[in-house]
Protein backbone atom coordinates (compact mmCIF):
# COMPACT_ATOMS: atom_id res chain seq x y z
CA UNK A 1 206.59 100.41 154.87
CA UNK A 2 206.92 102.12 158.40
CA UNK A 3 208.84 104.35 156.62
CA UNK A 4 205.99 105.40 153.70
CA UNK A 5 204.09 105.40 156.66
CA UNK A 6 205.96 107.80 158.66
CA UNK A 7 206.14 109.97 155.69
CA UNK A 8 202.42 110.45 155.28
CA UNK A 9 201.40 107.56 152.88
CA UNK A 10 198.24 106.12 153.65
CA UNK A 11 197.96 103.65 151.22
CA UNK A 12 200.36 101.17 150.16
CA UNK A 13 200.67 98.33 147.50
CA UNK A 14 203.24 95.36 148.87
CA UNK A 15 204.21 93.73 145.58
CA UNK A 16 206.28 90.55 146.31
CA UNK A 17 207.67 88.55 143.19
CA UNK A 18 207.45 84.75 142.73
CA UNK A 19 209.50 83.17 145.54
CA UNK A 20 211.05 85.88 147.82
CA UNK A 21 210.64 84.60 151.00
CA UNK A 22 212.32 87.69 152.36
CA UNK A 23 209.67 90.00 151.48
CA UNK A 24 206.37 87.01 152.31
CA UNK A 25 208.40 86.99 156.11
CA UNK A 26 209.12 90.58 156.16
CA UNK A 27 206.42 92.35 154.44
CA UNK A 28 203.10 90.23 154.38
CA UNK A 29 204.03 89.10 158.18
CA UNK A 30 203.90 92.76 159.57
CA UNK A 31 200.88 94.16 157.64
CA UNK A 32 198.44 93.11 160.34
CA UNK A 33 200.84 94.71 163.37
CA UNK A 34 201.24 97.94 160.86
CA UNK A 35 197.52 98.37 160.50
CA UNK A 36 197.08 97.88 163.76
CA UNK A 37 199.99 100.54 165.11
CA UNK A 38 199.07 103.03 162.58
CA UNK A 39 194.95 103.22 161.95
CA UNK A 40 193.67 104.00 158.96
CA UNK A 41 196.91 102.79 156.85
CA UNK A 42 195.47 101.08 153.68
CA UNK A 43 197.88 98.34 152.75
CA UNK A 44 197.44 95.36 150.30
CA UNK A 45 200.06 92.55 148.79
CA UNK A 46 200.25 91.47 145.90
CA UNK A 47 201.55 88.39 144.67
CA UNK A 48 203.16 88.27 141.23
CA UNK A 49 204.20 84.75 140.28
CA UNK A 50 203.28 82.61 136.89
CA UNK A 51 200.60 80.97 139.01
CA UNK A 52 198.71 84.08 139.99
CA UNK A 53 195.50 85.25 138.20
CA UNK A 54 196.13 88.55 136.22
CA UNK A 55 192.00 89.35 137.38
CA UNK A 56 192.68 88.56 141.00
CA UNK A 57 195.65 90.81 140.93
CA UNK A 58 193.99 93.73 139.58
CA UNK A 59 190.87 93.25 141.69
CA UNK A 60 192.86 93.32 144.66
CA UNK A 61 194.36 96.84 143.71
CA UNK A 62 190.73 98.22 142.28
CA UNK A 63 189.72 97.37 146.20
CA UNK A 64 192.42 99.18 147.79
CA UNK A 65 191.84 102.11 145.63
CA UNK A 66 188.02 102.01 145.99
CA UNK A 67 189.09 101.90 150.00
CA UNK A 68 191.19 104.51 149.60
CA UNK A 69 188.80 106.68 147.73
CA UNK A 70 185.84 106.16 150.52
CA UNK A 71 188.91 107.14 153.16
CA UNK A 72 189.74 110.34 151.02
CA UNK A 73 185.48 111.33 150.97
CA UNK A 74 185.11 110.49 154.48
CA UNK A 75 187.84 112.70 155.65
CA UNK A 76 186.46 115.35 153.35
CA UNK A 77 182.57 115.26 154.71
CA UNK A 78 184.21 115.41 158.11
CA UNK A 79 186.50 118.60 156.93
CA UNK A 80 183.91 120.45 155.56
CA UNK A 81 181.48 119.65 158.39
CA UNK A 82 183.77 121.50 161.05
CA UNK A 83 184.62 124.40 158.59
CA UNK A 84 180.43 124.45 158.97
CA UNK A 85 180.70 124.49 163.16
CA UNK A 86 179.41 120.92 163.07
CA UNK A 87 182.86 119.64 164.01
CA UNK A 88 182.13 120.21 168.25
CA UNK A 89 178.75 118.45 167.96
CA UNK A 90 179.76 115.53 165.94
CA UNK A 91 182.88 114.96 168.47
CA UNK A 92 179.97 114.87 171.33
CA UNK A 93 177.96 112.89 169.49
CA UNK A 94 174.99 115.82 168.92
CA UNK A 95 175.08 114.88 165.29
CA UNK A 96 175.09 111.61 163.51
């Protein structure tokens, strides 16, 4: 994942199949240190095993997309706003 991250990937889907203990130690046990090293990284797991809900899984992705996609508008409202001079005012906290 550091490496995705590294590479510019924001947004990352950890899909671990029933029983791998390598990737639930590995991957699921550093997602809270990797958000925390690198803000803004938008990473989810996913759990495919016979036990797991088909709904669950594919709500889980809609809600990293839907994060992703507020992340995406966000950075565009703040791009546009210093192509429009606002950018030195917002920083200072003129504009809200």
């Amino acid at each position: 994942m550091v490496e995705l991250i590294n590479k510019g990937v924001k947004n990352i889907i950890c899909m671990q199949p029933f029983a791998c203990l390598p990737n639930h130690v590995t991957g699921k046990g550093m997602i809270k240190e990797l958000k925390r090293v690198y803000p803004g990284t938008n990473i989810v797991a996913i759990d495919y095993d016979p036990g797991a809900s088909e709904v669950n899984q594919l709500n889980r992705i809609k809600l990293m997309l839907s994060r992703a996609i507020d992340e995406l508008k966000k950075g565009q409202t703040d791009s546009d706003a210093m192509h429009n001079g606002y950018g030195n005012a917002r920083a200072a906290g003129g504009i809200s």
